[in-house]
N, C-alpha and C. Protein backbone atom coordinates (compact mmCIF):
# COMPACT_ATOMS: atom_id res chain seq x y z
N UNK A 1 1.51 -13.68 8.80
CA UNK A 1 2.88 -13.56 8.31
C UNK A 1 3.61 -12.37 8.95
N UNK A 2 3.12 -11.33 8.95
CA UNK A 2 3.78 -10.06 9.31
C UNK A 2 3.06 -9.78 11.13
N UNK A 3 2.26 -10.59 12.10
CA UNK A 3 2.11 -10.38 13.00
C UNK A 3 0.55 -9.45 12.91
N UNK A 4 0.10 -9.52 14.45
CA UNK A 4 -1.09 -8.55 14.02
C UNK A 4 -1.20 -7.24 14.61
N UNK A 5 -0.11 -6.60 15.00
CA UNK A 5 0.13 -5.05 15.34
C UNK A 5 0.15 -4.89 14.00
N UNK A 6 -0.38 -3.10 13.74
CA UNK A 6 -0.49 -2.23 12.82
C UNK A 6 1.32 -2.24 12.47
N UNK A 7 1.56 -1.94 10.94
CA UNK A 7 2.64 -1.75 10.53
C UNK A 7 3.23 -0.50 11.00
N UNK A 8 4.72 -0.46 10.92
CA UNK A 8 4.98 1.27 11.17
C UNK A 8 4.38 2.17 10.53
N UNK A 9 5.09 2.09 9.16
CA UNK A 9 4.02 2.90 8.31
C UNK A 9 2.40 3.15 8.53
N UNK A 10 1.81 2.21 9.27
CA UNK A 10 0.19 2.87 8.75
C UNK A 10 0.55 4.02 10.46
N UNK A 11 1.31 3.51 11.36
CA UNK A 11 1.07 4.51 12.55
C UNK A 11 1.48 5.96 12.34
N UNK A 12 2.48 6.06 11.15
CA UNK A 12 3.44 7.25 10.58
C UNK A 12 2.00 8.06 9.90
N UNK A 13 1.11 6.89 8.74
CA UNK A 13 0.56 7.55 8.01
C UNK A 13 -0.94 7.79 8.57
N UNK A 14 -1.02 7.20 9.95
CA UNK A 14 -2.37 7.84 10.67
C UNK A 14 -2.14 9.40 11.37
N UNK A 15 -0.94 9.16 11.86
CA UNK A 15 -0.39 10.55 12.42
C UNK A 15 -0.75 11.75 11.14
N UNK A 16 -0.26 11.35 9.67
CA UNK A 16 -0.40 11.81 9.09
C UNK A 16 -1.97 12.48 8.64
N UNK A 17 -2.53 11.37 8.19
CA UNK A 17 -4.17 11.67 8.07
C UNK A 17 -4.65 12.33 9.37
N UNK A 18 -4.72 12.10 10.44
CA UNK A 18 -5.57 13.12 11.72
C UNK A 18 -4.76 14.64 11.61
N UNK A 19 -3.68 14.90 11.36
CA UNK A 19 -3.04 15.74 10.88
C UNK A 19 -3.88 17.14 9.43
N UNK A 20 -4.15 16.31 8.96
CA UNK A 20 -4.59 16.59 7.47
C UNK A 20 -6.04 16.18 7.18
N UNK A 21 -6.30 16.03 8.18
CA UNK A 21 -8.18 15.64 8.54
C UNK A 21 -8.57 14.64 7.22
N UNK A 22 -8.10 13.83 7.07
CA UNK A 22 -8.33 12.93 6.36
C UNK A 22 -8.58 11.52 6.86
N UNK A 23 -10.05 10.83 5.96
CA UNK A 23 -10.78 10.05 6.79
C UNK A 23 -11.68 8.81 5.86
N UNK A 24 -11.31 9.20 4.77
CA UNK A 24 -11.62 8.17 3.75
C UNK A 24 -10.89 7.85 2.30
N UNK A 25 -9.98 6.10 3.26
CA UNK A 25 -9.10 6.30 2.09
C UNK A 25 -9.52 4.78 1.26
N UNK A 26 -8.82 4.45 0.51
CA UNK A 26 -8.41 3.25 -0.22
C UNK A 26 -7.07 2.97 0.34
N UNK A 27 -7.31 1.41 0.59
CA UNK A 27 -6.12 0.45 0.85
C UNK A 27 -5.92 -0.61 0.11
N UNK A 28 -5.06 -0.61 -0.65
CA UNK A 28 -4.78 -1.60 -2.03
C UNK A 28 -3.99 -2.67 -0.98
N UNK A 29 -3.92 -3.63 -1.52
CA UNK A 29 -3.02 -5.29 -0.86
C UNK A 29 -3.43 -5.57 0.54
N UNK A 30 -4.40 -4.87 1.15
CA UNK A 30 -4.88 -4.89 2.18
C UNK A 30 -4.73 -6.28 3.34
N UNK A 31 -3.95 -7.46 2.27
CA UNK A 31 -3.59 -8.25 3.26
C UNK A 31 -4.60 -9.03 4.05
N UNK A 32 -4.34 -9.35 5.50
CA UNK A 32 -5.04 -9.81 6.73
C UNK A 32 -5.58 -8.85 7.70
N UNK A 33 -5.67 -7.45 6.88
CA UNK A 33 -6.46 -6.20 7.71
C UNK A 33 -5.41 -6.05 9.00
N UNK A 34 -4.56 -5.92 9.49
CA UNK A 34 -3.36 -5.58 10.35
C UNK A 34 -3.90 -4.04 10.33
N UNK A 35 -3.40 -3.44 9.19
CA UNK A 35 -3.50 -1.99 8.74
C UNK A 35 -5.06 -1.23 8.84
N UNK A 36 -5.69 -2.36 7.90
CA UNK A 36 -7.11 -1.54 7.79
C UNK A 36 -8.11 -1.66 9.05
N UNK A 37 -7.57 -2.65 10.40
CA UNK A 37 -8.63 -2.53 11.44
C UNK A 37 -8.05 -1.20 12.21
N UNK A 38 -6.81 -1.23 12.36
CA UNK A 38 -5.99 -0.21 12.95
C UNK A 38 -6.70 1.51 12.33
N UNK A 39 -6.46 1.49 11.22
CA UNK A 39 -7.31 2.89 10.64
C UNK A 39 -9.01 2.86 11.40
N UNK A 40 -9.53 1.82 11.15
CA UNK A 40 -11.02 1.84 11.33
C UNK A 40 -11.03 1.96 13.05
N UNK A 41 -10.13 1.02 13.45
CA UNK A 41 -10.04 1.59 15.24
C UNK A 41 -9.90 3.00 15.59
N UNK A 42 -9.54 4.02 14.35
CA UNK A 42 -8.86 5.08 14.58
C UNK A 42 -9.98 6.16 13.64
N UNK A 43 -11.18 6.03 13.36
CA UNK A 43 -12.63 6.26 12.52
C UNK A 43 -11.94 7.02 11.47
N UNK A 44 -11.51 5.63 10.96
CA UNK A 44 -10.49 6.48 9.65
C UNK A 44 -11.63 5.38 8.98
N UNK A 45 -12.38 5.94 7.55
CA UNK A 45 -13.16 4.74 6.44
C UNK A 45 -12.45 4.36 5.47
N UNK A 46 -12.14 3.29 5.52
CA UNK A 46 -11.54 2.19 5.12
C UNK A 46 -11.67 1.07 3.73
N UNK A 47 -11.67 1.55 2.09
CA UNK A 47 -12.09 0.16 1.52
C UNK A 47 -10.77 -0.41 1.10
N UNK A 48 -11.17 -1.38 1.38
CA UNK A 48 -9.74 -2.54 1.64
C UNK A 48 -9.96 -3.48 0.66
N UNK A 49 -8.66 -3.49 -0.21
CA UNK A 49 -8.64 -4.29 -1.50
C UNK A 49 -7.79 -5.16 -1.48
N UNK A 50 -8.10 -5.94 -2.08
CA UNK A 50 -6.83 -7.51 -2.05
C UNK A 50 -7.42 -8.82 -2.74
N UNK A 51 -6.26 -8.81 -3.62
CA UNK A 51 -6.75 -9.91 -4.61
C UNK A 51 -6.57 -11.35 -4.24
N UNK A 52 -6.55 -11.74 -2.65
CA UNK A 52 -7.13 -12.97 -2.01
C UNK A 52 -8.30 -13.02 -1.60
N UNK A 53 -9.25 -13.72 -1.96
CA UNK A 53 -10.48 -14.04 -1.28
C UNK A 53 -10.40 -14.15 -0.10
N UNK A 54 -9.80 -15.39 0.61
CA UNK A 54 -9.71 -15.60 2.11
C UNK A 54 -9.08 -14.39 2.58
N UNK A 55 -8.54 -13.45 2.27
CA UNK A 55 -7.51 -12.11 2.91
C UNK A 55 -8.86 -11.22 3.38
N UNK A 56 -9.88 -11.23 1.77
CA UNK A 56 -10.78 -10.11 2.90
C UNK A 56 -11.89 -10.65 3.43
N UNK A 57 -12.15 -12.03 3.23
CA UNK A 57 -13.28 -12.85 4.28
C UNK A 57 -12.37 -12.54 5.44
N UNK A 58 -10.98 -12.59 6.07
CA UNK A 58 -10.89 -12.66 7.23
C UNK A 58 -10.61 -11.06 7.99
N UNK A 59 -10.38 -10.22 6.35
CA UNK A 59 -11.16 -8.84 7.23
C UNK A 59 -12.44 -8.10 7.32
N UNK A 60 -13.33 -9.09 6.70
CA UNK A 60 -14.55 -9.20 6.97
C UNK A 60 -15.00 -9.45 8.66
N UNK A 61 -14.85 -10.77 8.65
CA UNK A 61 -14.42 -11.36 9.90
C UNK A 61 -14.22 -10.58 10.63
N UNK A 62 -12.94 -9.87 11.05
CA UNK A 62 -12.69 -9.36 12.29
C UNK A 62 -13.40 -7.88 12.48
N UNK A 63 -13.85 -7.36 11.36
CA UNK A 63 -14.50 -6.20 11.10
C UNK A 63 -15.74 -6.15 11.75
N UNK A 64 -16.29 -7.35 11.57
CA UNK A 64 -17.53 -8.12 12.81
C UNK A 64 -17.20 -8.15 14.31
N UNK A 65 -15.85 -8.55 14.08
CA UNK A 65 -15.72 -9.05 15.78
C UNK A 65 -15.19 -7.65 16.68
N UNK A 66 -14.46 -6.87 15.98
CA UNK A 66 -14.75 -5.53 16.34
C UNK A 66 -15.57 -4.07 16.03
N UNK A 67 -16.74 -4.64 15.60
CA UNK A 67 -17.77 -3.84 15.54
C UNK A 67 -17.30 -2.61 14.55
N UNK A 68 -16.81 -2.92 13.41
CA UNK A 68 -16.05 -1.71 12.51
C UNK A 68 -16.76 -1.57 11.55
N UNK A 69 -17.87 -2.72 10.87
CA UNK A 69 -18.11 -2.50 9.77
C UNK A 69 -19.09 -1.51 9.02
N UNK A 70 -19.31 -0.36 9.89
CA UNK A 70 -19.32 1.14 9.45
C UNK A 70 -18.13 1.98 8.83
N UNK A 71 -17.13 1.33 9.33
CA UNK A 71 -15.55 1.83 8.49
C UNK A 71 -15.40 1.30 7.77
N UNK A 72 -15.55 -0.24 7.31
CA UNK A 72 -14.95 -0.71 6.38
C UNK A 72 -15.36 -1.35 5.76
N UNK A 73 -15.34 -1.41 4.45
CA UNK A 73 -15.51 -1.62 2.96
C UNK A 73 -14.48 -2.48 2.65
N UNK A 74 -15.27 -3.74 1.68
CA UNK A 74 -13.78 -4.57 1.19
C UNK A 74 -14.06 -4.78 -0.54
N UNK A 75 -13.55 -5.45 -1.09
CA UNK A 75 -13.16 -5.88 -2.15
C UNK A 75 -12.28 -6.47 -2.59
N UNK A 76 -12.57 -7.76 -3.58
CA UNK A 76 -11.84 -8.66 -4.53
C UNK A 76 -11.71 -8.13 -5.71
N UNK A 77 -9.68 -7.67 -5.68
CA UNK A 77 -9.85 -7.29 -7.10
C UNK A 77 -8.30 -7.34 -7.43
N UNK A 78 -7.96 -7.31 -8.61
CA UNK A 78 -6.41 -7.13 -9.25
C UNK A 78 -6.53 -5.85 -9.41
N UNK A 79 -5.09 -5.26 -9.05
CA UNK A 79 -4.94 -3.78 -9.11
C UNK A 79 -4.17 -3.52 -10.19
N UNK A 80 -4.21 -4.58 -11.61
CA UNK A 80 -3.38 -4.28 -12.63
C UNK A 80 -4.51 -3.91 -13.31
N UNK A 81 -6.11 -3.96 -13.11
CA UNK A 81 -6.78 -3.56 -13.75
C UNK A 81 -7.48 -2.03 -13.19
N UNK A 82 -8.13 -1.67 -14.12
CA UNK A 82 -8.61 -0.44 -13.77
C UNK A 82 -9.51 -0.25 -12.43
N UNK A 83 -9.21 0.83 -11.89
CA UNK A 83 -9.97 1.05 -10.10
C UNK A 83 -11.41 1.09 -10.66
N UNK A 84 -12.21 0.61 -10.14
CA UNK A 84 -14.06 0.75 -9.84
C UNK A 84 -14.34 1.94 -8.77
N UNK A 85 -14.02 2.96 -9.69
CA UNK A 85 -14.66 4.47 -8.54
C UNK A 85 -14.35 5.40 -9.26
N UNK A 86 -14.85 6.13 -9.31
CA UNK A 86 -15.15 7.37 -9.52
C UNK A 86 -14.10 8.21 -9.80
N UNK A 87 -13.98 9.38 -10.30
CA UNK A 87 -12.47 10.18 -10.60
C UNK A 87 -12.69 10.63 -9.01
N UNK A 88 -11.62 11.23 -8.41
CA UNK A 88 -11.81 11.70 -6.98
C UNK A 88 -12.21 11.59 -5.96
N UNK A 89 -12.94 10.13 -5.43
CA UNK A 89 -13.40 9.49 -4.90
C UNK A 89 -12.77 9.41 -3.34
N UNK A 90 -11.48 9.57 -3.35
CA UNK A 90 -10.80 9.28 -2.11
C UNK A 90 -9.96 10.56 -1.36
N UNK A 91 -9.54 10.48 -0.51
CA UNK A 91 -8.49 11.69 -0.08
C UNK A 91 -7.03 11.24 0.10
N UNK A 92 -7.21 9.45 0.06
CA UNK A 92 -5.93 9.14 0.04
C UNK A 92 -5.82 7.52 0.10
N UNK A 93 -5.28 7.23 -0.33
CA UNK A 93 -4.39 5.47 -0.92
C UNK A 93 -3.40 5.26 0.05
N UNK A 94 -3.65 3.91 0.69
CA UNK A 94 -2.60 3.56 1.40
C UNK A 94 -2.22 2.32 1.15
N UNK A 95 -1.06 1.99 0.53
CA UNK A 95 -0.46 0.48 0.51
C UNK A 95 0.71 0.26 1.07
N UNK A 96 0.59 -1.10 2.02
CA UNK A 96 1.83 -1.19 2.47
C UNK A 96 2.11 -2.32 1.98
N UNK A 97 3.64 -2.24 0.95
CA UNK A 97 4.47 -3.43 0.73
C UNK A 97 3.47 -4.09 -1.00
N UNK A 98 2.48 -3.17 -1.42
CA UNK A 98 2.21 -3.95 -2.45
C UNK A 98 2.56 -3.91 -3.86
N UNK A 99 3.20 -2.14 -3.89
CA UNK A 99 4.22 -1.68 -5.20
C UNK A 99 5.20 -2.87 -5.22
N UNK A 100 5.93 -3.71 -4.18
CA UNK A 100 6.86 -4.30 -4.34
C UNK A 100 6.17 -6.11 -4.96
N UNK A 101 4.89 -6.41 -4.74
CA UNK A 101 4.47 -7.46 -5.49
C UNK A 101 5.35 -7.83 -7.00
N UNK A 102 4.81 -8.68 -7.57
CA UNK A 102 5.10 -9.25 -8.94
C UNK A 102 4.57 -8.22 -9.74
N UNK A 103 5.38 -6.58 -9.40
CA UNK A 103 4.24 -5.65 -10.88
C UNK A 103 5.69 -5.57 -11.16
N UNK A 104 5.51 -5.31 -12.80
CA UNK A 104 6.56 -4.84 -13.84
C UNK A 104 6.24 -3.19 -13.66
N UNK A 105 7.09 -2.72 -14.14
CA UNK A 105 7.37 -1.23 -13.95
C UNK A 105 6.50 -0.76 -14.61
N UNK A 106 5.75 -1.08 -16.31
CA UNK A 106 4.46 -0.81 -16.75
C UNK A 106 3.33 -1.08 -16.17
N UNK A 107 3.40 -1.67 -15.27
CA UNK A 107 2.13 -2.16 -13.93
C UNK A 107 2.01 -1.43 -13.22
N UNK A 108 3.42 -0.79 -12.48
CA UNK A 108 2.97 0.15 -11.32
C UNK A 108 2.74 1.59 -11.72
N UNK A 109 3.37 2.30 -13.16
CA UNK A 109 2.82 3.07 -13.77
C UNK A 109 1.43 3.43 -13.92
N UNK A 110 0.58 2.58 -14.57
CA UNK A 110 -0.70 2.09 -14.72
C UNK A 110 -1.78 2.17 -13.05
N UNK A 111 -1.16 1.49 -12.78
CA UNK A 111 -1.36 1.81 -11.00
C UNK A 111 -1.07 3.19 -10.43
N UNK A 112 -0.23 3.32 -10.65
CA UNK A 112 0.11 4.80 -10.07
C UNK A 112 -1.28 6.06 -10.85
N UNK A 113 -1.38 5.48 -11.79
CA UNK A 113 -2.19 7.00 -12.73
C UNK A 113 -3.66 6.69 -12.24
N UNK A 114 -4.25 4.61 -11.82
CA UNK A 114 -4.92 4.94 -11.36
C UNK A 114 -5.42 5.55 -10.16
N UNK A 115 -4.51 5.46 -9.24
CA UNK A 115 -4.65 5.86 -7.90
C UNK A 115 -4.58 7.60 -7.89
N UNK A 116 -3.90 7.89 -8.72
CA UNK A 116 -4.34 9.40 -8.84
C UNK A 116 -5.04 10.32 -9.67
N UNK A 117 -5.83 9.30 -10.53
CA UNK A 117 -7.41 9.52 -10.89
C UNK A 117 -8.42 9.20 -10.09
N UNK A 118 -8.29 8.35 -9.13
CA UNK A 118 -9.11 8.26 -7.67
C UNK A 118 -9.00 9.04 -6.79
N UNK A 119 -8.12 9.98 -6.20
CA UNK A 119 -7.67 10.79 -5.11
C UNK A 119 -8.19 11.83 -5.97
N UNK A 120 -8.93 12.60 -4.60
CA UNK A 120 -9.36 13.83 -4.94
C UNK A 120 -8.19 15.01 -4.94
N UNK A 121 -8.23 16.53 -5.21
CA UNK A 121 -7.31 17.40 -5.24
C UNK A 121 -6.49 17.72 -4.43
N UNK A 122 -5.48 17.30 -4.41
CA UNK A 122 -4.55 17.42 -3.31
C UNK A 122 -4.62 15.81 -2.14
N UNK A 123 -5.10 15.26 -3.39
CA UNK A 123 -4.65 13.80 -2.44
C UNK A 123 -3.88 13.05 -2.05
N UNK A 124 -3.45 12.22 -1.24
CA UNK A 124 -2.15 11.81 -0.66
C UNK A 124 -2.14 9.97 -0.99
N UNK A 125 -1.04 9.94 -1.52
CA UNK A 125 -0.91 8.53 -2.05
C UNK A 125 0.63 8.10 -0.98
N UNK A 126 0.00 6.93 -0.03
CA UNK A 126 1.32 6.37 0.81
C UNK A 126 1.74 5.24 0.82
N UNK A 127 2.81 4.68 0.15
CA UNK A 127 3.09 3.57 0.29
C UNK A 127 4.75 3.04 0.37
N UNK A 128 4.45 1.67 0.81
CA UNK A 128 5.77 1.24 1.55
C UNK A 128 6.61 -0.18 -0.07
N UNK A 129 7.68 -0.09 0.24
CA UNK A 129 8.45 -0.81 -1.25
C UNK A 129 9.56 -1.16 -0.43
N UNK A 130 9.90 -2.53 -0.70
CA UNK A 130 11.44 -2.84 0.05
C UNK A 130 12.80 -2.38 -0.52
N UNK A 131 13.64 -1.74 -0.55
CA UNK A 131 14.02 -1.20 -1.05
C UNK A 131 15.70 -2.07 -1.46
N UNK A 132 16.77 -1.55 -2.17
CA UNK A 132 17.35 -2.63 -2.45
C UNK A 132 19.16 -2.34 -1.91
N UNK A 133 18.93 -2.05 -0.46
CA UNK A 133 19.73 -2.44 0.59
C UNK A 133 19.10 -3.99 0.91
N UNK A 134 17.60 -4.52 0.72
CA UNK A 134 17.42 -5.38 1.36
C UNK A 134 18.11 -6.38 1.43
N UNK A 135 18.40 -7.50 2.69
CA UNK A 135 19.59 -8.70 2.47
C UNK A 135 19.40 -9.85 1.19
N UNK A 136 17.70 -9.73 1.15
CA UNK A 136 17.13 -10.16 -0.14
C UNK A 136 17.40 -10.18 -1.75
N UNK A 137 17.70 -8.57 -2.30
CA UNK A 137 17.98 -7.71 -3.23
C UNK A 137 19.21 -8.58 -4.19
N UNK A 138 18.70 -9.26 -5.46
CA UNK A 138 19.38 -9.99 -6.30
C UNK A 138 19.83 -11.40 -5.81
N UNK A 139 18.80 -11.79 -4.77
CA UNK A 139 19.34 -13.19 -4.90
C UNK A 139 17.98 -14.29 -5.68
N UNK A 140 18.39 -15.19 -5.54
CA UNK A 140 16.84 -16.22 -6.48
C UNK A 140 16.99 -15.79 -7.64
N UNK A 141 15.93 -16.11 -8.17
CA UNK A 141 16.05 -16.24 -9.42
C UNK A 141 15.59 -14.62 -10.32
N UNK A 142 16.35 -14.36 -11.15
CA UNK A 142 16.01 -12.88 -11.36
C UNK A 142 14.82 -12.86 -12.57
N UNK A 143 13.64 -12.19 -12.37
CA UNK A 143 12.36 -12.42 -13.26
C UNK A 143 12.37 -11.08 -14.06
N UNK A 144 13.71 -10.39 -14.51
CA UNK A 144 13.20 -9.06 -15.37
C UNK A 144 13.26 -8.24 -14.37
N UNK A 145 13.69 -6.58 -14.55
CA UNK A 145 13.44 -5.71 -14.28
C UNK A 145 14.77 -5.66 -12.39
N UNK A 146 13.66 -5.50 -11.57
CA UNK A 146 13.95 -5.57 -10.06
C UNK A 146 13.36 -6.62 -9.71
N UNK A 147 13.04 -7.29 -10.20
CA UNK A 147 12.33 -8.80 -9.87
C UNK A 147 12.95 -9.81 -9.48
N UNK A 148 12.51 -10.27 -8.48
CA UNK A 148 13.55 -11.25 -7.96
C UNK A 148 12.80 -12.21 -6.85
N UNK A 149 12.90 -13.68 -7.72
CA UNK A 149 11.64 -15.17 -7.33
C UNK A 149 12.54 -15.71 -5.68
N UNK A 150 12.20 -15.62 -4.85
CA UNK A 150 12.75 -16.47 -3.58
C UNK A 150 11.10 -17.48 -3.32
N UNK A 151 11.63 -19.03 -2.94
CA UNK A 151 10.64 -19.72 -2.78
C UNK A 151 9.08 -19.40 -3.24
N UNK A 152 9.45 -19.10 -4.27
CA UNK A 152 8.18 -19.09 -5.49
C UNK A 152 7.38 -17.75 -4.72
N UNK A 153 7.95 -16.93 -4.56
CA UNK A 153 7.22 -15.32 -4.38
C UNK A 153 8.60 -14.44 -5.08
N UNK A 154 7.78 -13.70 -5.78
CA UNK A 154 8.57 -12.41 -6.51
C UNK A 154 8.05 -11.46 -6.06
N UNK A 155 9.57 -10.53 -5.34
CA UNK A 155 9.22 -9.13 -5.13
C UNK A 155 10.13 -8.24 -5.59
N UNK A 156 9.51 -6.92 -6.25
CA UNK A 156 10.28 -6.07 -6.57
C UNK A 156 10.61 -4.83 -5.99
N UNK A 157 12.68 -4.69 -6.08
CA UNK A 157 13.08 -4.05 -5.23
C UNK A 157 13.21 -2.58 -5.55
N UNK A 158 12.97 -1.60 -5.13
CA UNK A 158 13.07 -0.22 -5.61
C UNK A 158 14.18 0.36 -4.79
N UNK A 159 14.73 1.72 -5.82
CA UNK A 159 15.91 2.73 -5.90
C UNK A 159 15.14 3.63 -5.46
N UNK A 160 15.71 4.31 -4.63
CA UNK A 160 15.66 5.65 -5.01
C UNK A 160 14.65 6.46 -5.83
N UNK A 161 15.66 6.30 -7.14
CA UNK A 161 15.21 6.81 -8.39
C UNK A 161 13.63 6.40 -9.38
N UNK A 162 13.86 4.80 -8.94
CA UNK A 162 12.55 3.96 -9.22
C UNK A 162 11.24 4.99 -8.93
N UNK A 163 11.24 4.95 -7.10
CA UNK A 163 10.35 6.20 -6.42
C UNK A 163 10.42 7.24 -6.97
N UNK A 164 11.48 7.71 -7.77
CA UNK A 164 10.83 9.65 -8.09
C UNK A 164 10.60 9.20 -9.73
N UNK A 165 10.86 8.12 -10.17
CA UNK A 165 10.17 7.95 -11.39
C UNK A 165 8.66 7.93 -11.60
N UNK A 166 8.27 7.63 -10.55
CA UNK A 166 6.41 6.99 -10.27
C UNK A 166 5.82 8.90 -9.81
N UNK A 167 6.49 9.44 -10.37
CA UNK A 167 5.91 11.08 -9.19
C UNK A 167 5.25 11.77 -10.40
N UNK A 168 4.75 10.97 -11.82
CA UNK A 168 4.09 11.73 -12.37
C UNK A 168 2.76 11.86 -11.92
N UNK A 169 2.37 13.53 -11.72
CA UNK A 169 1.11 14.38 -11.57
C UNK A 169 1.29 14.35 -9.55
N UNK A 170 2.34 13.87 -9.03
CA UNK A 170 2.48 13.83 -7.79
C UNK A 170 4.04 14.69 -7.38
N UNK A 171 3.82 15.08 -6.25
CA UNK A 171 5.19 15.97 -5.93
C UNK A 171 5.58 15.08 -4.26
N UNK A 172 6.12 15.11 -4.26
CA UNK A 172 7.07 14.05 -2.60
C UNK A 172 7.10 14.91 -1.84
N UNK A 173 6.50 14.42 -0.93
CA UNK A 173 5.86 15.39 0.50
C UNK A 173 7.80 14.48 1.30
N UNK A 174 7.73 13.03 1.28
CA UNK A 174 8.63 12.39 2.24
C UNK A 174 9.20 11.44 1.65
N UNK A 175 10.14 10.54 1.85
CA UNK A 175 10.78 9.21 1.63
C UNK A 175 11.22 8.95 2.61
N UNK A 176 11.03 8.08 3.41
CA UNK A 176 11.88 7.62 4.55
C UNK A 176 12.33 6.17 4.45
N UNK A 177 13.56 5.38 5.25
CA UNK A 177 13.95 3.87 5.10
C UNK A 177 13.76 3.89 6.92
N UNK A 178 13.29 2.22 6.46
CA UNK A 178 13.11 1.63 7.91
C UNK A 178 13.26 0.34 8.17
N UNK A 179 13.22 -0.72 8.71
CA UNK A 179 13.09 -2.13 9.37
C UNK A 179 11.68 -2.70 9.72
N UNK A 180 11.67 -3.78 9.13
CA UNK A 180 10.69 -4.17 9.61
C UNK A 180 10.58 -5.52 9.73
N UNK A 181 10.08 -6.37 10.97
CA UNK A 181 10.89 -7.78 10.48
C UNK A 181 11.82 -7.73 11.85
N UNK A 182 12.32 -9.66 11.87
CA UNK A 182 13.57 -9.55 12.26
C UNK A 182 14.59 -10.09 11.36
N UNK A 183 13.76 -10.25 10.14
CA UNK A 183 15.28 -10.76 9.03
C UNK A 183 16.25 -9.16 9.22
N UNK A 184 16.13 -8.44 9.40
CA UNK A 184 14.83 -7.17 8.91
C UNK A 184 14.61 -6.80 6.87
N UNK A 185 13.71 -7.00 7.09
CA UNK A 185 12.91 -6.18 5.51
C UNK A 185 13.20 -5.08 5.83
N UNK A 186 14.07 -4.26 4.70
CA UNK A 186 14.96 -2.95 4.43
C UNK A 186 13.85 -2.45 3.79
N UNK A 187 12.66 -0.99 4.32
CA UNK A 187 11.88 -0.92 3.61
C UNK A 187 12.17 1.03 3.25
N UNK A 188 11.12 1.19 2.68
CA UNK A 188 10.92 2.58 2.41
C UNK A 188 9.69 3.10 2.43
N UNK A 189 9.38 4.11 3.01
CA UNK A 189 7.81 4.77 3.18
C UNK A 189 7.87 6.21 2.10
N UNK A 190 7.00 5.95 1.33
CA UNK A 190 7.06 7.41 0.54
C UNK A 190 5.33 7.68 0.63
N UNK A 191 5.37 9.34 0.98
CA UNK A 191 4.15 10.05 0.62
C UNK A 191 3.88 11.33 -0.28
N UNK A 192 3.31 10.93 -1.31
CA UNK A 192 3.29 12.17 -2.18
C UNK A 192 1.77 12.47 -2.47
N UNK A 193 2.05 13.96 -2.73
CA UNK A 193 0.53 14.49 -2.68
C UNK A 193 0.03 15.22 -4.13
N UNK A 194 -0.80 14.83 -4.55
CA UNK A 194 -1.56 14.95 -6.28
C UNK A 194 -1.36 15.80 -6.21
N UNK A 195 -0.77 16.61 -7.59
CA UNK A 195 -0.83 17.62 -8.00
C UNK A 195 -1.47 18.29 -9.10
């Protein structure tokens, strides 16, 4: 769907991690591994989560075919339920585009507190949300909240404000807007670091 070059964001947020010597993260929505072979090409360790079966058989798969699977770790799981790890377990969370899934704002809350009961002290939580310049933003059918159904997928669009609402026990290192796409998807990259 999204092609198989690494997203902007994970190239922004590798710069970031070799930066900040960071080398073992969690990747929630992990997708078709785009992102997580790109980190593991880059001996960044990698467990890659996504609540499609076939999503991480086929980053299983390529994890084989490029000899990665010393980097990477997968898992089948819903991220509305509680993380399987440890308090501090990680140095940093990377999701791209999965805050904007079908979560209600009590979902990504819940999410948010777990991901920073997983990140160790001073850990870095990065992720990407379409934001609601998108050409998308209030059309289809509206499901509650920022929710909004186009051909039976709901995604939700975030403000601004949405983002500095989610900053409990976290302080905002960045926010940036970008393109991605040629519809283009109006997105946003935010990184904030546990406090």
């Amino acid at each position: 769907m999204f092609g198989l070059e690494p997203s902007y964001s994970a190239v922004k947020a590798l710069e970031f991690f070799k930066k900040n010597n960071i080398n073992n993260i969690i990747e929630l929505g992990a997708g078709l591994g785009r992102d997580t072979i790109f980190f593991a090409k880059n001996s960044i360790n990698v467990h890659a989560i996504d609540y499609s079966k076939s999503a991480i058989k086929i980053i299983e798969t390529k994890s084989k075919k490029y000899d990665l699977k010393k980097f990477i770790k997968t898992d089948i799981f819903d991220v509305r339920k509680k993380l399987r790890f440890k308090d501090e377990y990680f140095q940093a969370c990377y999701s791209h585009m999965l805050y904007c899934m079908a979560l209600t704002n009590h979902d990504l809350k819940n999410l948010n507190d777990e991901i920073k009961r997983v990140l160790n002290k001073n850990g870095i939580n990065i992720y990407t949300v379409r934001n609601q310049t998108d050409g998308d933003f209030k059309k289809g059918n509206h499901r509650g909240e920022d929710l909004y159904e186009m051909n039976g997928f709901i995604v939700h669009y975030f403000s601004v404000e949405k983002i500095k609402s989610l900053l409990d026990g976290f302080s905002n290192i960045s926010i940036e807007h970008f393109d991605e796409g040629s519809f283009p998807r109006k997105l946003t990259m935010v990184i904030n670091r546990k406090i």
